[in-house]
PDB file of N, CA and C in Angstrom:
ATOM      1  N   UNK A   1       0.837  -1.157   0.000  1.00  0.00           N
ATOM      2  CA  UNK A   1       0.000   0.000   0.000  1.00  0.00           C
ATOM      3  C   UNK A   1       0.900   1.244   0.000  1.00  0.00           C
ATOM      4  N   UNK A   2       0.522   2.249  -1.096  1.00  0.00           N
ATOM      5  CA  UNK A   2       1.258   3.405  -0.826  1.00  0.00           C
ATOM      6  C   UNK A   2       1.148   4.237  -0.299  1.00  0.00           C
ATOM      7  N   UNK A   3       1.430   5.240   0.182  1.00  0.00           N
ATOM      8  CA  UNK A   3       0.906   6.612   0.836  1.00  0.00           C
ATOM      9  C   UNK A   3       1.593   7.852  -0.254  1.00  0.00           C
ATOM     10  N   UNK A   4       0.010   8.204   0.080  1.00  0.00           N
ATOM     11  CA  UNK A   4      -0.191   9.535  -0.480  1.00  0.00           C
ATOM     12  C   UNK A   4       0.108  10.727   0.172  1.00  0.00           C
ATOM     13  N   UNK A   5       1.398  11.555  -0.223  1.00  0.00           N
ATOM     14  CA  UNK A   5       1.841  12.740   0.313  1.00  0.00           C
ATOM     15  C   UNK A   5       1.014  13.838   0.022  1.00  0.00           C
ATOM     16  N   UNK A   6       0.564  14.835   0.738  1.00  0.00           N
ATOM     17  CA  UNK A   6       0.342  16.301   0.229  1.00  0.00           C
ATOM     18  C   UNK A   6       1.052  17.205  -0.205  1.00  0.00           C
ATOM     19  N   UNK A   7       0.879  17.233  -2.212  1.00  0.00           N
ATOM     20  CA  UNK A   7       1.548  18.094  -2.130  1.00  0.00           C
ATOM     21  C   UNK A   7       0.775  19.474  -2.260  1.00  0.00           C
ATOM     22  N   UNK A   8       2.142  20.724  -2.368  1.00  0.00           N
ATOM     23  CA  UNK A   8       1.850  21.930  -1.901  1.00  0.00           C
ATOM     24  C   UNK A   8       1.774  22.529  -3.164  1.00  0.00           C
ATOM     25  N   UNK A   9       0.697  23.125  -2.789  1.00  0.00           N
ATOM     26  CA  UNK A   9       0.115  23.998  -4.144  1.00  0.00           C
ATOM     27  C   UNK A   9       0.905  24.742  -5.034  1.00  0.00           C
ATOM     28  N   UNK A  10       1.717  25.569  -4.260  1.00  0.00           N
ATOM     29  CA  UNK A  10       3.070  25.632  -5.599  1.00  0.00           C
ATOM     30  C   UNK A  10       3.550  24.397  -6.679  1.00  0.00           C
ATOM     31  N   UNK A  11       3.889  23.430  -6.125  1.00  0.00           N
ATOM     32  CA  UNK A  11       4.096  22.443  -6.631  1.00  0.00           C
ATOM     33  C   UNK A  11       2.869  21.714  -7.631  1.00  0.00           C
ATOM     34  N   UNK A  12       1.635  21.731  -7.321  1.00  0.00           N
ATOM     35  CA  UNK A  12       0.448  21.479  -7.626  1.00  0.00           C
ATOM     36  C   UNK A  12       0.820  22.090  -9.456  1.00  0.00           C
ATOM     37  N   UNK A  13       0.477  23.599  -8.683  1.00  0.00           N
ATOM     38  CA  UNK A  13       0.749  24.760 -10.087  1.00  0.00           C
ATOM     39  C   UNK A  13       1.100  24.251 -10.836  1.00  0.00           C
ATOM     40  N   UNK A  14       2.737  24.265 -10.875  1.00  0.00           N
ATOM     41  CA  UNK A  14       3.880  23.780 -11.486  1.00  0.00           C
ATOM     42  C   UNK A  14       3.894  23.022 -12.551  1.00  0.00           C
ATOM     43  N   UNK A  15       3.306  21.362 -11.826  1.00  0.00           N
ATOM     44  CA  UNK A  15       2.771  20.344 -11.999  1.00  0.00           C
ATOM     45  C   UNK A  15       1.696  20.561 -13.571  1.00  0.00           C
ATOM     46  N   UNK A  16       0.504  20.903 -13.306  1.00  0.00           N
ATOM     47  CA  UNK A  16      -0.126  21.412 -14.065  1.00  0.00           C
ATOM     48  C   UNK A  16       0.197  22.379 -15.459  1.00  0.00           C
ATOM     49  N   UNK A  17       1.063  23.255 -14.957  1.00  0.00           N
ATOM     50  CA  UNK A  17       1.357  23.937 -15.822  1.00  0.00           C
ATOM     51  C   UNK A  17       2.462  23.166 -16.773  1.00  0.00           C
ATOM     52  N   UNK A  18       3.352  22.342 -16.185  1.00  0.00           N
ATOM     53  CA  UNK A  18       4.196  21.393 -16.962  1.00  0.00           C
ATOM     54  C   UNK A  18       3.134  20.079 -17.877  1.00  0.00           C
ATOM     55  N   UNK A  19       2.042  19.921 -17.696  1.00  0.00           N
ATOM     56  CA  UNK A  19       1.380  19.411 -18.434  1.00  0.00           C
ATOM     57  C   UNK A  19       0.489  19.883 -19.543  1.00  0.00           C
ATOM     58  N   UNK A  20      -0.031  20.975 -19.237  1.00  0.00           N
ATOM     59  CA  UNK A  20      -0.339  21.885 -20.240  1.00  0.00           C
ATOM     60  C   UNK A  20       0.926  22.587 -21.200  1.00  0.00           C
ATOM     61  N   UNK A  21       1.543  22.394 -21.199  1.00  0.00           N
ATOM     62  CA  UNK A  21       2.874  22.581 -22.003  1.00  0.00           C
ATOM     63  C   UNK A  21       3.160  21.380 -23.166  1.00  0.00           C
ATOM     64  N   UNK A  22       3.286  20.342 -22.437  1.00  0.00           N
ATOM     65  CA  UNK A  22       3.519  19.102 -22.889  1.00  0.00           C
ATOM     66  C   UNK A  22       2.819  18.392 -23.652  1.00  0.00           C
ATOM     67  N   UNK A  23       1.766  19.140 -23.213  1.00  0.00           N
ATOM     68  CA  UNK A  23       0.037  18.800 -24.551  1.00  0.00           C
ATOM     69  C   UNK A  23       0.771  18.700 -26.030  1.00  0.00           C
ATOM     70  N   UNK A  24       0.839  19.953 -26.227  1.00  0.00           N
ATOM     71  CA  UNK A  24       1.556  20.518 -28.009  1.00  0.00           C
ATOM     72  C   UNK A  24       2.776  19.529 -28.550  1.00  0.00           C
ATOM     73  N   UNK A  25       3.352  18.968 -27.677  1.00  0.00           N
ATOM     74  CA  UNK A  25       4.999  18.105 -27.895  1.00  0.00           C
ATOM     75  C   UNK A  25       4.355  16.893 -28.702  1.00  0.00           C
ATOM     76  N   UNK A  26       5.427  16.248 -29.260  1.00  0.00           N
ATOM     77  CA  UNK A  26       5.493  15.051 -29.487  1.00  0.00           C
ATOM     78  C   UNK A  26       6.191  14.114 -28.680  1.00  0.00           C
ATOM     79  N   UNK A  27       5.689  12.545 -28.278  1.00  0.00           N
ATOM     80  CA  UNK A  27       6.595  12.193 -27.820  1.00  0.00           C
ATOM     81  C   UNK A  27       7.210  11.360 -28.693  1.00  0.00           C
ATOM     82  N   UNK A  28       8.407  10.888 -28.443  1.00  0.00           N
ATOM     83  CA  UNK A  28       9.478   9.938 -29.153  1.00  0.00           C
ATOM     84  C   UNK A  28      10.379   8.729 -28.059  1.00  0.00           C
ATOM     85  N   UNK A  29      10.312   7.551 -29.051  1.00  0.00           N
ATOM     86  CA  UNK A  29      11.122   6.580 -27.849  1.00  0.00           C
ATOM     87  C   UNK A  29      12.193   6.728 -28.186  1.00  0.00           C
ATOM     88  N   UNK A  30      13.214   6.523 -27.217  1.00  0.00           N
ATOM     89  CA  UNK A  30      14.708   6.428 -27.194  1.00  0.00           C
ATOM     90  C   UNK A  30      14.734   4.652 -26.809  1.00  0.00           C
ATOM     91  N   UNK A  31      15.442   4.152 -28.121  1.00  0.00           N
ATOM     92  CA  UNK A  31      15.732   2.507 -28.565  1.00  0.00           C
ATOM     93  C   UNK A  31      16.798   2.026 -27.972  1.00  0.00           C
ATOM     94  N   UNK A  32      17.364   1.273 -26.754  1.00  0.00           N
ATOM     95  CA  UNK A  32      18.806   0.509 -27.175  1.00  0.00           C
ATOM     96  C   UNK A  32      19.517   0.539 -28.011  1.00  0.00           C
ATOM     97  N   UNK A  33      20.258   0.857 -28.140  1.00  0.00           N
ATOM     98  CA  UNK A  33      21.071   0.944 -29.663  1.00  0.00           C
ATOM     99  C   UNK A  33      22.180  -0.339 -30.207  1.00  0.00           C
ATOM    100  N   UNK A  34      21.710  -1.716 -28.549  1.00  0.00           N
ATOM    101  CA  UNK A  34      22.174  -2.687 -28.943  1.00  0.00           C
ATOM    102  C   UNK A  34      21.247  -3.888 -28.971  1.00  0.00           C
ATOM    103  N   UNK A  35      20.093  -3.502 -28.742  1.00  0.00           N
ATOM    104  CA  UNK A  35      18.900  -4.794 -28.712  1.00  0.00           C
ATOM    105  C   UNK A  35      17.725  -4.184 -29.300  1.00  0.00           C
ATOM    106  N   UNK A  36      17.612  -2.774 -29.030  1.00  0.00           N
ATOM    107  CA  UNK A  36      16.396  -1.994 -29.757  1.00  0.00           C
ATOM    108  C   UNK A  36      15.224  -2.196 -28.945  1.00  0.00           C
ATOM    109  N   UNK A  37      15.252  -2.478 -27.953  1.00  0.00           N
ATOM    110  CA  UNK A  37      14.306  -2.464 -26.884  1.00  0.00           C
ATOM    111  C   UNK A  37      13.868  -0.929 -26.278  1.00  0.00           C
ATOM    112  N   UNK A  38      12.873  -0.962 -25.985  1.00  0.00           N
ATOM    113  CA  UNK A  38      12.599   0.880 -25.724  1.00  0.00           C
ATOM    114  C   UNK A  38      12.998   1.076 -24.282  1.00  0.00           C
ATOM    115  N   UNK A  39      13.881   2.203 -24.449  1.00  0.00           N
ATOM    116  CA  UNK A  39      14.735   2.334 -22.327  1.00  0.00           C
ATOM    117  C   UNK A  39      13.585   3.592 -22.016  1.00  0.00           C
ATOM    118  N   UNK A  40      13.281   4.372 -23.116  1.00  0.00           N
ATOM    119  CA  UNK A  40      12.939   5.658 -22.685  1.00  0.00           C
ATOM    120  C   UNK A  40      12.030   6.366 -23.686  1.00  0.00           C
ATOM    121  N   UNK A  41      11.014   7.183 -22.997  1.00  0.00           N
ATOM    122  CA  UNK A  41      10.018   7.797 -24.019  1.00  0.00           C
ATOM    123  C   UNK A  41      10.399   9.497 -23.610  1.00  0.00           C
ATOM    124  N   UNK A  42      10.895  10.435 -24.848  1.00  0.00           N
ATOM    125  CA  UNK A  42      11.279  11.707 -24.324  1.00  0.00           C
ATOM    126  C   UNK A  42      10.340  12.477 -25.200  1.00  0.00           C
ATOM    127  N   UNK A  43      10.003  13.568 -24.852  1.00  0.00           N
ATOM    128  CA  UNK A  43       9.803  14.704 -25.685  1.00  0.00           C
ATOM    129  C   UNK A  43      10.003  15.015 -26.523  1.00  0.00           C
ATOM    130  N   UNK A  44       9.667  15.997 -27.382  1.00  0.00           N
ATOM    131  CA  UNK A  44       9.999  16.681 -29.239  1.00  0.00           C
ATOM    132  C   UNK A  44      11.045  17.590 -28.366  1.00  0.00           C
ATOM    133  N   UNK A  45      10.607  18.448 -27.558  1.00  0.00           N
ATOM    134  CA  UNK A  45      11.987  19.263 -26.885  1.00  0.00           C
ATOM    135  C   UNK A  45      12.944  19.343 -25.791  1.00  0.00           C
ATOM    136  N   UNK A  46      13.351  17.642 -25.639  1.00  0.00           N
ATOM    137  CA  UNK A  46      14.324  16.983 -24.786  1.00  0.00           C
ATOM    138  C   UNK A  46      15.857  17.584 -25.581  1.00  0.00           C
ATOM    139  N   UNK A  47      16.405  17.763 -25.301  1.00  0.00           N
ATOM    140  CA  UNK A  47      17.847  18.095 -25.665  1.00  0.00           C
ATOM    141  C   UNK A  47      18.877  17.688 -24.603  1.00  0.00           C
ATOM    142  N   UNK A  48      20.234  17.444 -25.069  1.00  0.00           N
ATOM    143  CA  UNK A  48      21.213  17.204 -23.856  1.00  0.00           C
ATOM    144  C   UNK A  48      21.626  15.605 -23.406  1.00  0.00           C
ATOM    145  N   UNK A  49      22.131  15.237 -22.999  1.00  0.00           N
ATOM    146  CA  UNK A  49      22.854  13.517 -22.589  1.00  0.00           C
ATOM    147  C   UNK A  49      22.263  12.776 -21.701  1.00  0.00           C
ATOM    148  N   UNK A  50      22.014  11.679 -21.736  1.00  0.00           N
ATOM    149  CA  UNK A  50      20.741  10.672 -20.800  1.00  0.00           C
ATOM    150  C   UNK A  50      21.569   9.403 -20.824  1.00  0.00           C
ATOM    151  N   UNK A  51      21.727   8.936 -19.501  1.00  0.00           N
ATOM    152  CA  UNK A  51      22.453   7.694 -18.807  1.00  0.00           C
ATOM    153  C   UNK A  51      21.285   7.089 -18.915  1.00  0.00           C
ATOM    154  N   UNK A  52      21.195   5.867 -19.589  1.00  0.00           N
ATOM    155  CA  UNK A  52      20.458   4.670 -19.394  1.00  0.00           C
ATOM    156  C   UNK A  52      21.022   3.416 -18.879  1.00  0.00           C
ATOM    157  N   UNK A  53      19.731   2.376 -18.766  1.00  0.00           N
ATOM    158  CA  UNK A  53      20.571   1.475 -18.558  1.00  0.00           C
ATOM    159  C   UNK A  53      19.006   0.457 -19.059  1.00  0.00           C
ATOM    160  N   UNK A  54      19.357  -0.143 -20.002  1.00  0.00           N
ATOM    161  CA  UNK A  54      18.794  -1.162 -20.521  1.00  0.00           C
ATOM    162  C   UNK A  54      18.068  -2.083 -19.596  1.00  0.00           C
ATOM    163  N   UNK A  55      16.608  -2.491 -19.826  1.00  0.00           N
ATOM    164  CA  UNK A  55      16.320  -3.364 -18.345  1.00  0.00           C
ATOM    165  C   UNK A  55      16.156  -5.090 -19.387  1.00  0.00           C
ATOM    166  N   UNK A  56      16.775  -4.536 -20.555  1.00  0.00           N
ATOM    167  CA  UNK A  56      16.480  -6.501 -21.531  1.00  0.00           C
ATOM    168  C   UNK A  56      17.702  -6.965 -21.198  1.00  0.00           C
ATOM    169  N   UNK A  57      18.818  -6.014 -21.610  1.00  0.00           N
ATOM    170  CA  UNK A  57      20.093  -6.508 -22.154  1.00  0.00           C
ATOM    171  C   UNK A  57      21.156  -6.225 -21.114  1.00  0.00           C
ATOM    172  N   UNK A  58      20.828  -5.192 -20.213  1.00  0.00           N
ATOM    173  CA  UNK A  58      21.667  -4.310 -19.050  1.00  0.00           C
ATOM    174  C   UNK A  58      22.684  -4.192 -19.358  1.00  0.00           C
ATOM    175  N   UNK A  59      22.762  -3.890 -20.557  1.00  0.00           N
ATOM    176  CA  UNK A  59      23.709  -2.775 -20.831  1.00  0.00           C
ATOM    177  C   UNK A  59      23.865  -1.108 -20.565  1.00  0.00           C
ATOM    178  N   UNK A  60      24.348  -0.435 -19.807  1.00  0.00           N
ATOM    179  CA  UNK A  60      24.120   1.115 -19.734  1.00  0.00           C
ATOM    180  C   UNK A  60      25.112   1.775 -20.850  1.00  0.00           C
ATOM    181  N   UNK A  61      23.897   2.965 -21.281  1.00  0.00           N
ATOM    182  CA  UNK A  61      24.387   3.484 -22.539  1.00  0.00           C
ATOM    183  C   UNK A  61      24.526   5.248 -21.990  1.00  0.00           C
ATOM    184  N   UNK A  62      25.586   5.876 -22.596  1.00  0.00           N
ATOM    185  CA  UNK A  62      25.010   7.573 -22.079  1.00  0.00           C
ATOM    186  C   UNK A  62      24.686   7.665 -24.211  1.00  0.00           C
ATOM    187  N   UNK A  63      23.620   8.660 -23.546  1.00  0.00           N
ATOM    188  CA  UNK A  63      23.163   8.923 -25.222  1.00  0.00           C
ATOM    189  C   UNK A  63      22.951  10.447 -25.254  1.00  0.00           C
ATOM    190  N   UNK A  64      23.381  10.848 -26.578  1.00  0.00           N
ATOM    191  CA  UNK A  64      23.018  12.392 -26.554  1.00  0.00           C
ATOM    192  C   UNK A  64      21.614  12.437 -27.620  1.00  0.00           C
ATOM    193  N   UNK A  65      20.925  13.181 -26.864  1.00  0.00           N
ATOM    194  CA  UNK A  65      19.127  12.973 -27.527  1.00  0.00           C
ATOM    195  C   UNK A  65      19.600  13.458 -28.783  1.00  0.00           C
ATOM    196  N   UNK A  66      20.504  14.264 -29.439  1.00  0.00           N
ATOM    197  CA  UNK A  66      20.761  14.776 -30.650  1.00  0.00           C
ATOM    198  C   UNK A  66      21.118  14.019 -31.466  1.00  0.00           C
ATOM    199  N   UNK A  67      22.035  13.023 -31.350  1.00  0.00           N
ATOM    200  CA  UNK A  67      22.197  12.055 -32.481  1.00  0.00           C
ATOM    201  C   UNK A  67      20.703  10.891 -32.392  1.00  0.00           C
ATOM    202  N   UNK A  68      19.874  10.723 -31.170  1.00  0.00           N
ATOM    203  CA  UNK A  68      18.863   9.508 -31.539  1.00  0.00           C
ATOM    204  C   UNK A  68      17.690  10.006 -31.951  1.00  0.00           C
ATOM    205  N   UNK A  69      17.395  11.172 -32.827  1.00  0.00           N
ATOM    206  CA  UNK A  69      16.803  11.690 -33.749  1.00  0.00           C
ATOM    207  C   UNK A  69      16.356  10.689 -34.611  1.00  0.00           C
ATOM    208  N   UNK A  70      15.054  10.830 -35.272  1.00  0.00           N
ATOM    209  CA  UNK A  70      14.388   9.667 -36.126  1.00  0.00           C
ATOM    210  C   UNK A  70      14.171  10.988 -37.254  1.00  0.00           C
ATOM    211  N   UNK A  71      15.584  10.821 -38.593  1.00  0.00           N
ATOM    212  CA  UNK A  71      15.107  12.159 -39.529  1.00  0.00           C
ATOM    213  C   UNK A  71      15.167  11.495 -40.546  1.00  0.00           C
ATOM    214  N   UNK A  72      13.022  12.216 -40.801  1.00  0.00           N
ATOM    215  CA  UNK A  72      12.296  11.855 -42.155  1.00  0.00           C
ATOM    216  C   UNK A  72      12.967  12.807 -43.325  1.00  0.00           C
ATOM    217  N   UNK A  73      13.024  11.947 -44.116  1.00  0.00           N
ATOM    218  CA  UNK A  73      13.183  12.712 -45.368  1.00  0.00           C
ATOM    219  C   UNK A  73      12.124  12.814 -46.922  1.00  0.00           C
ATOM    220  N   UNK A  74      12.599  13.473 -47.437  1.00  0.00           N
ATOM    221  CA  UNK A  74      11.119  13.558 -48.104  1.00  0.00           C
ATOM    222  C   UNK A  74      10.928  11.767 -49.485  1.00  0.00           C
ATOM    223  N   UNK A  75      10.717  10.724 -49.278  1.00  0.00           N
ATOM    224  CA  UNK A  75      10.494  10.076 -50.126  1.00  0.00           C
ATOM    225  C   UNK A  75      11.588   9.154 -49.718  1.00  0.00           C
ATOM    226  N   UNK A  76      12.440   9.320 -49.282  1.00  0.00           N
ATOM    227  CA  UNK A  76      13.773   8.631 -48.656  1.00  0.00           C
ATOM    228  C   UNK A  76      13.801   7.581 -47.482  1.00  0.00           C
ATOM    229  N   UNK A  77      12.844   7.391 -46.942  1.00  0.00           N
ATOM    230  CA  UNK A  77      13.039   6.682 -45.969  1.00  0.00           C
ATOM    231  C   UNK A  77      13.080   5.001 -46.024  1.00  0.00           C
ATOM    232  N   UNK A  78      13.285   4.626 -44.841  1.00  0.00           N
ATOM    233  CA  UNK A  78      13.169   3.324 -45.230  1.00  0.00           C
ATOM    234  C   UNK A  78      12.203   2.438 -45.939  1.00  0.00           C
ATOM    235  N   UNK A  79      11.228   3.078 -45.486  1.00  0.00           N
ATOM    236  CA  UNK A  79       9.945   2.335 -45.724  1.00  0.00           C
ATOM    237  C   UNK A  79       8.963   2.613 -47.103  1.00  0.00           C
ATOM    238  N   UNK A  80       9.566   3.813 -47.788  1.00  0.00           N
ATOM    239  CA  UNK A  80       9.184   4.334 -48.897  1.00  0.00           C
ATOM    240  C   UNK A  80       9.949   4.094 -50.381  1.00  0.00           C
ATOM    241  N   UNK A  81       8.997   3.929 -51.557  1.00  0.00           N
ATOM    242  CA  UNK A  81       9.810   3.190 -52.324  1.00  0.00           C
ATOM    243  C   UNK A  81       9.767   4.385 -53.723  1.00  0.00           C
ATOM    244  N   UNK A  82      10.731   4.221 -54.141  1.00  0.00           N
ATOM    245  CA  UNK A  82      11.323   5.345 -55.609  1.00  0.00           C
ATOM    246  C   UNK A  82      10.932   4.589 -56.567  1.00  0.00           C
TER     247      UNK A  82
END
């Protein structure tokens, strides 16, 4: 059984207001980059380096959200054919 803390209405705010923000975003998974298992679901405006640690393969990875970008191109992608 858990217990439920009170939190304080500043925090409440906050809270709220960080979700109404987050409405407009996209989210995106961040993959293993050695099993492809999903470690992490981030934001359209996550930026900056993230320590994982794999819970398939336990491997820990540091990743910079900038290179695990998923970039569409117009007609180019994998899944689209010329």
């Amino acid at each position: 059984m858990r217990l439920q803390a009170q939190v304080a209405p500043e925090i409440q705010k906050r809270l709220l207001l960080s979700r109404v923000e987050a409405e407009s975003l996209k989210e995106r998974d961040i993959l293993c980059p050695t099993c492809g298992f999903r470690i992490q679901r981030v934001f359209s405006d996550a930026t900056g380096h993230l320590s994982v640690k794999c819970q398939k393969c336990k491997n820990v990875h540091i990743l910079n959200l900038a290179y695990f970008r998923r970039i569409r191109r117009n007609g180019y992608g994998r899944n689209c054919r010329r």
